[in-house]
PDB file of N, CA and C in Angstrom:
ATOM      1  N   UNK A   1     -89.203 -52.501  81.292  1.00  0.00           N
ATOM      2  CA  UNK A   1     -88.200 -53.542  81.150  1.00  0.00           C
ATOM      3  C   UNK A   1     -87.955 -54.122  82.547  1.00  0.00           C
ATOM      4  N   UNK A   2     -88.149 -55.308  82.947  1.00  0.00           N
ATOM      5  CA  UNK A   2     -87.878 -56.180  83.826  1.00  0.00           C
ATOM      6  C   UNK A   2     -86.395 -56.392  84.324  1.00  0.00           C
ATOM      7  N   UNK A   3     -85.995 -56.932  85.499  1.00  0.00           N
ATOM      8  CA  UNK A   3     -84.311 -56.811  85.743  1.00  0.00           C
ATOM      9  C   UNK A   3     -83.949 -57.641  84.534  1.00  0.00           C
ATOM     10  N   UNK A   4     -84.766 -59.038  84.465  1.00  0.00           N
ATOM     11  CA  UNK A   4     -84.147 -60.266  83.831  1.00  0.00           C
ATOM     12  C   UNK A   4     -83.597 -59.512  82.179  1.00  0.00           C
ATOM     13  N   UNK A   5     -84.509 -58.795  81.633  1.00  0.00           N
ATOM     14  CA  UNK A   5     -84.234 -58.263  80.265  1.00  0.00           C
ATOM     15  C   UNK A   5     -83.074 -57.268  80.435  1.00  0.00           C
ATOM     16  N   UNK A   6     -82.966 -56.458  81.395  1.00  0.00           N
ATOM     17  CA  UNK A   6     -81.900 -55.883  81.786  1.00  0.00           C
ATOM     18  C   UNK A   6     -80.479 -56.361  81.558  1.00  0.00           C
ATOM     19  N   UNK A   7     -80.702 -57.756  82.319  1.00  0.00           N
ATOM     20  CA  UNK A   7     -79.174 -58.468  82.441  1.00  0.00           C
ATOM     21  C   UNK A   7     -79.031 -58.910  81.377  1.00  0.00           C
ATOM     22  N   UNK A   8     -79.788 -59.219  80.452  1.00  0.00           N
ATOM     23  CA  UNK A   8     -79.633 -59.950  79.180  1.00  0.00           C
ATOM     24  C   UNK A   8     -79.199 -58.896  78.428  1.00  0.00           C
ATOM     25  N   UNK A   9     -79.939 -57.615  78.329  1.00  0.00           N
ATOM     26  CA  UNK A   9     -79.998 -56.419  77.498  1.00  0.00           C
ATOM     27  C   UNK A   9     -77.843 -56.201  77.414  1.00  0.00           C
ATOM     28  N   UNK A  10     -77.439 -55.754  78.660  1.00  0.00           N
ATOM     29  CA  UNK A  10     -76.243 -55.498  79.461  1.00  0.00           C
ATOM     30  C   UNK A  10     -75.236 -57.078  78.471  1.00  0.00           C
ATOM     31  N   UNK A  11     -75.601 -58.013  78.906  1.00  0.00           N
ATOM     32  CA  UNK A  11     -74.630 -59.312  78.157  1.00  0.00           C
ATOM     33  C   UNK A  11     -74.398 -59.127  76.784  1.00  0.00           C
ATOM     34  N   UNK A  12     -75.659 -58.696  76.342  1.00  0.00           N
ATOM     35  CA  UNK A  12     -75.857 -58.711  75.085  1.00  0.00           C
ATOM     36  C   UNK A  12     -74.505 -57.467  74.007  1.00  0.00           C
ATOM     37  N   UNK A  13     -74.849 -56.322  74.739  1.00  0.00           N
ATOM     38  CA  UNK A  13     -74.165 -55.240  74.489  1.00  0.00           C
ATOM     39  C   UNK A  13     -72.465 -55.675  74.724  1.00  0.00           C
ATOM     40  N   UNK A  14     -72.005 -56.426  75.896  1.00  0.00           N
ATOM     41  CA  UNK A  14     -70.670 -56.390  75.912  1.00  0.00           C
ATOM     42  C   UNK A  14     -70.623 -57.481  75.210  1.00  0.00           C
ATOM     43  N   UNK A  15     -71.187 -58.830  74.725  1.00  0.00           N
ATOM     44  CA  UNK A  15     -70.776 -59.180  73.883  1.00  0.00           C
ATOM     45  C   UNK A  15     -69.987 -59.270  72.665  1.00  0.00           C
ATOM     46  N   UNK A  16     -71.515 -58.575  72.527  1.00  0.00           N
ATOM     47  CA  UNK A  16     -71.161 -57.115  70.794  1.00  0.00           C
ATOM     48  C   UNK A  16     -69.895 -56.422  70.927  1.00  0.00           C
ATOM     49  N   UNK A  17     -69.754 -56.042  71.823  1.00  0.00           N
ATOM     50  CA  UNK A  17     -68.296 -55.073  71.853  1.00  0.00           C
ATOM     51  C   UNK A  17     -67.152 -55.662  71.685  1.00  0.00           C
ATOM     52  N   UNK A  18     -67.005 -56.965  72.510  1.00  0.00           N
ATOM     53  CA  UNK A  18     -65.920 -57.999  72.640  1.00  0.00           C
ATOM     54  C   UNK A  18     -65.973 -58.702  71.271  1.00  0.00           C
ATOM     55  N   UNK A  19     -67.064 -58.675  70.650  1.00  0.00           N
ATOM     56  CA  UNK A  19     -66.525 -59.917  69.153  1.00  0.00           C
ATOM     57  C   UNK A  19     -66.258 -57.916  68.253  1.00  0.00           C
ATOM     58  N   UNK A  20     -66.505 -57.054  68.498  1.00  0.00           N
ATOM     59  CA  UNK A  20     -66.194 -55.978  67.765  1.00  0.00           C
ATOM     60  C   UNK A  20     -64.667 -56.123  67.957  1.00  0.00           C
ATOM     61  N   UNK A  21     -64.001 -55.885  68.918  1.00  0.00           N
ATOM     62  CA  UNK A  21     -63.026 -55.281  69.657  1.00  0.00           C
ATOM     63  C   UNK A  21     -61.919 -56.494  68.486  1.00  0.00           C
ATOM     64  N   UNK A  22     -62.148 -57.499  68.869  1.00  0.00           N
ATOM     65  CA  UNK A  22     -61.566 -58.975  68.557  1.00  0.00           C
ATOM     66  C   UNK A  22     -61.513 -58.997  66.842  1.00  0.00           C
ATOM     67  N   UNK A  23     -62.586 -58.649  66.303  1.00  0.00           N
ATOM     68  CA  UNK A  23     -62.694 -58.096  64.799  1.00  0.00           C
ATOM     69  C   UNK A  23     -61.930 -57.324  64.621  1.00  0.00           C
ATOM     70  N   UNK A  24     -61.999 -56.248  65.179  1.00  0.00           N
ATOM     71  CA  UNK A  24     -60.451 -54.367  65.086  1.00  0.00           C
ATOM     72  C   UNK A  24     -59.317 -54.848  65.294  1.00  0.00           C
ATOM     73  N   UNK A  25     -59.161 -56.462  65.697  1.00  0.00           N
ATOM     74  CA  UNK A  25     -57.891 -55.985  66.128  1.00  0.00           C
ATOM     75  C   UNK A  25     -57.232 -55.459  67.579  1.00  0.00           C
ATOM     76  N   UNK A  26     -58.276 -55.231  68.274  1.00  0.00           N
ATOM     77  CA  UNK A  26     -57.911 -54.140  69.512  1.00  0.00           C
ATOM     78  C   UNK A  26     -57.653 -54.994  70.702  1.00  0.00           C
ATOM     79  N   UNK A  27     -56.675 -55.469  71.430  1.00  0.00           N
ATOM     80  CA  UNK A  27     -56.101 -56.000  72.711  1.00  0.00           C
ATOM     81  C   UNK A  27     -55.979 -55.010  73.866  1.00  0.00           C
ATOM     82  N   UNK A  28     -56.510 -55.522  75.191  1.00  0.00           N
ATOM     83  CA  UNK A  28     -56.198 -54.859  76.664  1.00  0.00           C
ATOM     84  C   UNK A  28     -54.592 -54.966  76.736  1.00  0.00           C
ATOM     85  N   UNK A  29     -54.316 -54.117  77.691  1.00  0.00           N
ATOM     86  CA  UNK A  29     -52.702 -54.909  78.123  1.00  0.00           C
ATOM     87  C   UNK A  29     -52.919 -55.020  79.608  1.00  0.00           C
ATOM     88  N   UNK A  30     -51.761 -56.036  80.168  1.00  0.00           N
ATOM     89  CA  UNK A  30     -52.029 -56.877  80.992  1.00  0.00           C
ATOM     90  C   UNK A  30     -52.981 -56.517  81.690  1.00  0.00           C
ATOM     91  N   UNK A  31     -53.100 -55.069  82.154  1.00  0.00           N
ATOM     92  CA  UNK A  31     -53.767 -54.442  83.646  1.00  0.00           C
ATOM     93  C   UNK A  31     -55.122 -54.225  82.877  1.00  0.00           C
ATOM     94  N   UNK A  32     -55.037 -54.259  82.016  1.00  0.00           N
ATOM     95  CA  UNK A  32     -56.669 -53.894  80.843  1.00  0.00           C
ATOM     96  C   UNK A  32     -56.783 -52.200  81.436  1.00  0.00           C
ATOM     97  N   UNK A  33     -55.819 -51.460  81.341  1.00  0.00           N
ATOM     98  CA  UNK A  33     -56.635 -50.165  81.200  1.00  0.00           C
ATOM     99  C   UNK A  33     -56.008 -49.153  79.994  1.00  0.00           C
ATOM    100  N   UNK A  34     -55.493 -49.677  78.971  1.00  0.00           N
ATOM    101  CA  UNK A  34     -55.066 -48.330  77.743  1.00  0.00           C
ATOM    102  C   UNK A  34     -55.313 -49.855  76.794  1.00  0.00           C
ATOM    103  N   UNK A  35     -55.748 -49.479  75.322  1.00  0.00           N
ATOM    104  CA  UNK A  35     -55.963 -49.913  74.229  1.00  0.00           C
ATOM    105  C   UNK A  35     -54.978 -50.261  73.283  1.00  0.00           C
ATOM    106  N   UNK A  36     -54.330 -50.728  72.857  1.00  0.00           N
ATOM    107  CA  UNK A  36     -53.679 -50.939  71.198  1.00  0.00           C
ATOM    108  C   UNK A  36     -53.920 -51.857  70.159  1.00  0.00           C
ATOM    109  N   UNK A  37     -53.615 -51.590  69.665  1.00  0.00           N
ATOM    110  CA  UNK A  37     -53.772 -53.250  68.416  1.00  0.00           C
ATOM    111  C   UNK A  37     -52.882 -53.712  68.075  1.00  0.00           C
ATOM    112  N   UNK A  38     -52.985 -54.921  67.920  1.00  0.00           N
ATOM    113  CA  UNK A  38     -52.553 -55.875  67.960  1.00  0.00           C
ATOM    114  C   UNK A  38     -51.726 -56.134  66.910  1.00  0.00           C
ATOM    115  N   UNK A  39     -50.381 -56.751  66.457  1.00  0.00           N
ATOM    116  CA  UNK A  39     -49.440 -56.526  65.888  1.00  0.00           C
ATOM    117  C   UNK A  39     -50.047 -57.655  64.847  1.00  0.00           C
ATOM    118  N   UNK A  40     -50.080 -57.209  63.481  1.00  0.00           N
ATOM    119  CA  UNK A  40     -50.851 -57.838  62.262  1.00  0.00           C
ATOM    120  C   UNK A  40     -49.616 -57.648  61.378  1.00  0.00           C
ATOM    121  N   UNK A  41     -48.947 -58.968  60.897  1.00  0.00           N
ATOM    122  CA  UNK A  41     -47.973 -58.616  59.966  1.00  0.00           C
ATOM    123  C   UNK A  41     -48.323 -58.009  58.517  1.00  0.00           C
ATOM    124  N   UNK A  42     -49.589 -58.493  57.842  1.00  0.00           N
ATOM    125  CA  UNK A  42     -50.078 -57.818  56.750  1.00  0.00           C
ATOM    126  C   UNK A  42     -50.124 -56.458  57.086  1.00  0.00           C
ATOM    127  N   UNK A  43     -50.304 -55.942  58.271  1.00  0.00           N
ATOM    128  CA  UNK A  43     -50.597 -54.313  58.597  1.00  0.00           C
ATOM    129  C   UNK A  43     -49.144 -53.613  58.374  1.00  0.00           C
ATOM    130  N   UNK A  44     -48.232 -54.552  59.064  1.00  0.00           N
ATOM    131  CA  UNK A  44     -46.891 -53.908  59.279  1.00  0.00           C
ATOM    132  C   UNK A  44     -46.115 -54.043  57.951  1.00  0.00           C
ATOM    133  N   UNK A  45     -46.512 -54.905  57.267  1.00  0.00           N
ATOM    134  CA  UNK A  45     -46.175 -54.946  55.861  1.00  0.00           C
ATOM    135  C   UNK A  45     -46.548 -53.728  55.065  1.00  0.00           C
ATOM    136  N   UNK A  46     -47.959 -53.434  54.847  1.00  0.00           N
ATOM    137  CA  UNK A  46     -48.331 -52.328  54.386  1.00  0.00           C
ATOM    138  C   UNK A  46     -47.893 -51.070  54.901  1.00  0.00           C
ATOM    139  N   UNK A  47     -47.600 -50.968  56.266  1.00  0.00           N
ATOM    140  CA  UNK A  47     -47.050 -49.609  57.087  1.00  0.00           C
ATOM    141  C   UNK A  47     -45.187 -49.451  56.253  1.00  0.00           C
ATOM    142  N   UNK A  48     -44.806 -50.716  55.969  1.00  0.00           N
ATOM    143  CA  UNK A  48     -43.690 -50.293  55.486  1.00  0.00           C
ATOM    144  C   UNK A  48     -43.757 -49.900  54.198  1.00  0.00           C
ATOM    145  N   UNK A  49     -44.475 -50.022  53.410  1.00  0.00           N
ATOM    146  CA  UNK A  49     -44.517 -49.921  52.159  1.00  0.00           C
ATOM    147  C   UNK A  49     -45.431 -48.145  52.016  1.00  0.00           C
ATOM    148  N   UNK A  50     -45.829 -48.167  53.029  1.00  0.00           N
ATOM    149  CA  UNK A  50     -46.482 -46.799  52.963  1.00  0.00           C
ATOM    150  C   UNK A  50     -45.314 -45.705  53.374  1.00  0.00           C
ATOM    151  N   UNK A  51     -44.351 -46.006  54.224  1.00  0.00           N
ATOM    152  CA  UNK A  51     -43.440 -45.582  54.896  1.00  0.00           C
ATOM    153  C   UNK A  51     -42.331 -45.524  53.701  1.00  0.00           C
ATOM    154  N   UNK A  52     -42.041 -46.477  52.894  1.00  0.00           N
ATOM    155  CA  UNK A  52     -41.029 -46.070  51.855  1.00  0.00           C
ATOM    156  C   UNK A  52     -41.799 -45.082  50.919  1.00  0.00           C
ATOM    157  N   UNK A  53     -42.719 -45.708  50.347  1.00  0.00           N
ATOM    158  CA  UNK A  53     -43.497 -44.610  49.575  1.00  0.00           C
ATOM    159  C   UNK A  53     -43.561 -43.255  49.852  1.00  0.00           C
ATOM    160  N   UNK A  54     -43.889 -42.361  51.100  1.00  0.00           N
ATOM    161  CA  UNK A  54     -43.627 -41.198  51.485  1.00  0.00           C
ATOM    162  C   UNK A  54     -42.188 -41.014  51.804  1.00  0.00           C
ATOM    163  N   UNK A  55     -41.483 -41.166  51.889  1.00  0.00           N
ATOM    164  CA  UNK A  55     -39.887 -41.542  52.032  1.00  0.00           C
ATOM    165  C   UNK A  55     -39.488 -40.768  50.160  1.00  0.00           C
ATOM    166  N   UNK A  56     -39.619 -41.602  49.273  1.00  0.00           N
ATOM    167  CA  UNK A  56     -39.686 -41.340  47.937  1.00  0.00           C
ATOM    168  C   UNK A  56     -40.699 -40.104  47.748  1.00  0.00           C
ATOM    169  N   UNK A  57     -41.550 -40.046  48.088  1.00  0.00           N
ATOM    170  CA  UNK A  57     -42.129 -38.708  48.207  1.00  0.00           C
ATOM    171  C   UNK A  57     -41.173 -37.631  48.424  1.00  0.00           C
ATOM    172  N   UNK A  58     -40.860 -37.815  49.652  1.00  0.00           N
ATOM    173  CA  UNK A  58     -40.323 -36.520  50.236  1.00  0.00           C
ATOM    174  C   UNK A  58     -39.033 -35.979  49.591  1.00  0.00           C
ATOM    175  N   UNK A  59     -38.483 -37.174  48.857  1.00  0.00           N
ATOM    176  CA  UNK A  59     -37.523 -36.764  47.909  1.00  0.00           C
ATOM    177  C   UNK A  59     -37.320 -36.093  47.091  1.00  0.00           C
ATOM    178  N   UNK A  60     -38.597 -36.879  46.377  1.00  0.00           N
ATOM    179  CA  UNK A  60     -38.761 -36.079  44.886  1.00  0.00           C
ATOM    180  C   UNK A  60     -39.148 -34.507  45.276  1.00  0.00           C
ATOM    181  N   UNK A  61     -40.185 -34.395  46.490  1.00  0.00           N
ATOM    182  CA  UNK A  61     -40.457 -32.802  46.721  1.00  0.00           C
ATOM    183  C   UNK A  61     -38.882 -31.921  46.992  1.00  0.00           C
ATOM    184  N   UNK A  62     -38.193 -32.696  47.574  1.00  0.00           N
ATOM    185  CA  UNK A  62     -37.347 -32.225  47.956  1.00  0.00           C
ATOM    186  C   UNK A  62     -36.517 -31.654  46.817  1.00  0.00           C
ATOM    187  N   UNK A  63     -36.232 -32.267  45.878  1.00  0.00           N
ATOM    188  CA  UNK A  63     -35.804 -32.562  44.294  1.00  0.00           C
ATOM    189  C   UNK A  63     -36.454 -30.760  43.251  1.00  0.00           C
ATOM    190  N   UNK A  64     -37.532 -31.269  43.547  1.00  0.00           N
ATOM    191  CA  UNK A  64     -39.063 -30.215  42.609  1.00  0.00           C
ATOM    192  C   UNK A  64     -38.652 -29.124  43.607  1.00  0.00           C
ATOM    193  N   UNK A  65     -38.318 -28.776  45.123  1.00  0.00           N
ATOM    194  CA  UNK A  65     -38.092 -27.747  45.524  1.00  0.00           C
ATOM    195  C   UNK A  65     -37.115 -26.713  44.786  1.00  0.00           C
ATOM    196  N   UNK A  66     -36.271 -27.406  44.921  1.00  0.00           N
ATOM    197  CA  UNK A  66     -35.133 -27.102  44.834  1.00  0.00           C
ATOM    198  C   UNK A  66     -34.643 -26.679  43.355  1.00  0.00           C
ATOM    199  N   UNK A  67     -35.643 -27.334  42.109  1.00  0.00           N
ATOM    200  CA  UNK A  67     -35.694 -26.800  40.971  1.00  0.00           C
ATOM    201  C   UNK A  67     -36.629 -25.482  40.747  1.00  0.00           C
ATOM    202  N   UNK A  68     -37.294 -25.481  41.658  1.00  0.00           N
ATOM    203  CA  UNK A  68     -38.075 -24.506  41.622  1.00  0.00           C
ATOM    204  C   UNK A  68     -37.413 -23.530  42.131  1.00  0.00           C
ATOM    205  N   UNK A  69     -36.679 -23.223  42.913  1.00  0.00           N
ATOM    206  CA  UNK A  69     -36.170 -22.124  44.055  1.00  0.00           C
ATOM    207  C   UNK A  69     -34.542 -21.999  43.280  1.00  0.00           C
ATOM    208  N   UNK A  70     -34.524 -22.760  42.130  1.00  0.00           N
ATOM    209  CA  UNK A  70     -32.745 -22.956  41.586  1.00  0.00           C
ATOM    210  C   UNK A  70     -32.758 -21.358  40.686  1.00  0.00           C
ATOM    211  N   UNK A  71     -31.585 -20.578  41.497  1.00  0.00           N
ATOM    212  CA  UNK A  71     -31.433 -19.176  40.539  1.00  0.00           C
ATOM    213  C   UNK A  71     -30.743 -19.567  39.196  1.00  0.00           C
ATOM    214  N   UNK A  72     -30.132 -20.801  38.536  1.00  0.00           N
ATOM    215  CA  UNK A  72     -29.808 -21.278  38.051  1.00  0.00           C
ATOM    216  C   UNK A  72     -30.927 -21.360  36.740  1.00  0.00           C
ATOM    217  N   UNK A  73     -30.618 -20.734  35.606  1.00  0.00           N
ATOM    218  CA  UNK A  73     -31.868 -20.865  34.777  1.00  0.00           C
ATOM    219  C   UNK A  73     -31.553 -21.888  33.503  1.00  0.00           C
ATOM    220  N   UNK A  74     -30.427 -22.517  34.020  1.00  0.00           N
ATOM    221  CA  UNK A  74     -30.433 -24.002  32.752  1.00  0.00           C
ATOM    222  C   UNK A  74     -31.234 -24.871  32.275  1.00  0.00           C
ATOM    223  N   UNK A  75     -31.689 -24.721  31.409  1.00  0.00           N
ATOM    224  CA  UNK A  75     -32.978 -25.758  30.655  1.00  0.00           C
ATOM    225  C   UNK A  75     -32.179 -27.329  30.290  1.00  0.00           C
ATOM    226  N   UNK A  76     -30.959 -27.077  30.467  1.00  0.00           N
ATOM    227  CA  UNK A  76     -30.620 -28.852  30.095  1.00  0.00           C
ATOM    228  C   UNK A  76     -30.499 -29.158  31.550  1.00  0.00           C
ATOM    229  N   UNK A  77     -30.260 -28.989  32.047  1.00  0.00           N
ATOM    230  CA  UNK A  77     -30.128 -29.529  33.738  1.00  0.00           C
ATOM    231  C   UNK A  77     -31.452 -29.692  34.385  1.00  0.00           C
ATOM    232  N   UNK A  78     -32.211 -28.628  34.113  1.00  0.00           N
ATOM    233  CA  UNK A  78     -33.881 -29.157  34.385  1.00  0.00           C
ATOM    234  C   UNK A  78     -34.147 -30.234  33.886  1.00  0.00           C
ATOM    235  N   UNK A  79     -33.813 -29.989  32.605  1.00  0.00           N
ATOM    236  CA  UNK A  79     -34.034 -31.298  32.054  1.00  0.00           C
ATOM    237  C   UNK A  79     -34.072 -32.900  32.549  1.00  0.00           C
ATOM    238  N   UNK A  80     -32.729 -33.092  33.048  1.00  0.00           N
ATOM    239  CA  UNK A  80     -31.882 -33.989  33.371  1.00  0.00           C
ATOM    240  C   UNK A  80     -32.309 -34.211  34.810  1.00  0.00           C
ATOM    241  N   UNK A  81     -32.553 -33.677  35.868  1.00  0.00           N
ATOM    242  CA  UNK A  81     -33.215 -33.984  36.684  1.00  0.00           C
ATOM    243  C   UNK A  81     -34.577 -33.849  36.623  1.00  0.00           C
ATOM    244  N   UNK A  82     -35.489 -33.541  35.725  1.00  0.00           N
ATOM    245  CA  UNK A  82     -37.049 -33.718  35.737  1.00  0.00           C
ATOM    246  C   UNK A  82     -36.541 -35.456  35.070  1.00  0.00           C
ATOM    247  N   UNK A  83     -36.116 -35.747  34.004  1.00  0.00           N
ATOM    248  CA  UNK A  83     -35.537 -37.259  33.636  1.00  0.00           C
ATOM    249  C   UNK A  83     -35.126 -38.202  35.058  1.00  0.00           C
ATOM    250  N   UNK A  84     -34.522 -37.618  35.898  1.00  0.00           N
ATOM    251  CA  UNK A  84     -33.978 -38.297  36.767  1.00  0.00           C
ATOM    252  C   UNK A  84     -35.191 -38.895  37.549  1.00  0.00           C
ATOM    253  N   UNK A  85     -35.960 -37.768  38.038  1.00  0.00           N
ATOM    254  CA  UNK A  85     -37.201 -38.101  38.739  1.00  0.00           C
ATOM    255  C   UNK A  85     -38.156 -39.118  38.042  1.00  0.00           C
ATOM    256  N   UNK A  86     -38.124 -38.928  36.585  1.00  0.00           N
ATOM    257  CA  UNK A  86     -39.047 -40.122  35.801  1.00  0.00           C
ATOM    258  C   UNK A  86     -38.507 -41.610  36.678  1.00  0.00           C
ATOM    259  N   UNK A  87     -37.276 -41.737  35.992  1.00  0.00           N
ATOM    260  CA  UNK A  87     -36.452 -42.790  36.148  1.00  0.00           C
ATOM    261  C   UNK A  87     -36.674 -43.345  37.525  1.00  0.00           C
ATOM    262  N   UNK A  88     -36.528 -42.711  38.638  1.00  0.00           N
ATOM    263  CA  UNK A  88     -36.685 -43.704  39.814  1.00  0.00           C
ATOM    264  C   UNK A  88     -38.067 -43.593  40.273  1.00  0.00           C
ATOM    265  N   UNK A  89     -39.622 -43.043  39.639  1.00  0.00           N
ATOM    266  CA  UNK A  89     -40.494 -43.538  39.745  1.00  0.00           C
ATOM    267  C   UNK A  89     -41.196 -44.965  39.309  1.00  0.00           C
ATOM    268  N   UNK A  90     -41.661 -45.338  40.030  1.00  0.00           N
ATOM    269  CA  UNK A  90     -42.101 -46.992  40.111  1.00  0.00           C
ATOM    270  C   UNK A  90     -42.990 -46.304  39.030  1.00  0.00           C
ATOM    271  N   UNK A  91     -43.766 -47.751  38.793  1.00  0.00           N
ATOM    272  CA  UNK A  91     -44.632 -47.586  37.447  1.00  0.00           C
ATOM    273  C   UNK A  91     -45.657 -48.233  38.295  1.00  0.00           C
ATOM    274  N   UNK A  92     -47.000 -47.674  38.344  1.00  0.00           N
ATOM    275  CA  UNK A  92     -47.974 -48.053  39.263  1.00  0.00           C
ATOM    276  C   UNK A  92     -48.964 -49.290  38.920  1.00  0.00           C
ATOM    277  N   UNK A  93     -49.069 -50.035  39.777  1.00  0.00           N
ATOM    278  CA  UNK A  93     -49.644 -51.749  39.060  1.00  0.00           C
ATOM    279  C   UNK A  93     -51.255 -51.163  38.729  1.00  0.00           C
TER     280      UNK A  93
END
C-alpha cells in the first residue's frame, strides 16, 4: 500500500465513523473528550413511559409481596386486592 492509499484508506475510515457517530446520535462536548447523546425528544418520551411503566411495576410487586408474606389468611381480601391489581392494569395495545 502506497502513502497516497494510506491517506485515503485513514479519510475513508473517519468518515465512516463521523456519519456513524451522527446516525447514534452521539455528540463531543465542547473540549471533544467524553461522549453522550444527544437529547432526542422521541427518546425522552419513550424513557418516560418506560420509567412510569416500571414505577407501576414496582407497585404491583410491591402489592404481590406483601400478599404473599400476609399472615393474614383471608380469601376475600386476596380477593379484593388481586381485583384491585386487575383494575389499574392498562390493557396492552
Amino acid at each position: 500500500m502506497n502513502p497516497f492509499e494510506m491517506v485515503v484508506a485513514i479519510i475513508v475510515v473517519v468518515t465512516i465513523g463521523r456519519v456513524a457517530m451522527a446516525r447514534y446520535g452521539v455528540v463531543r462536548s465542547r473540549h471533544g473528550e467524553d461522549l453522550r447523546f444527544r437529547d432526542d425528544p422521541a427518546a425522552q418520551a419513550e424513557n418516560d413511559r418506560l420509567r412510569d411503566e416500571l414505577r407501576a411495576m414496582k407497585e404491583r410487586l410491591a402489592v404481590l409481596e406483601r400478599l404473599a408474606t400476609d399472615s393474614n389468611d383471608s380469601g376475600a381480601r386476596l380477593d379484593r386486592e388481586i381485583e384491585k391489581l386487575r383494575d389499574h392494569q392498562d390493557p396492552r395495545p
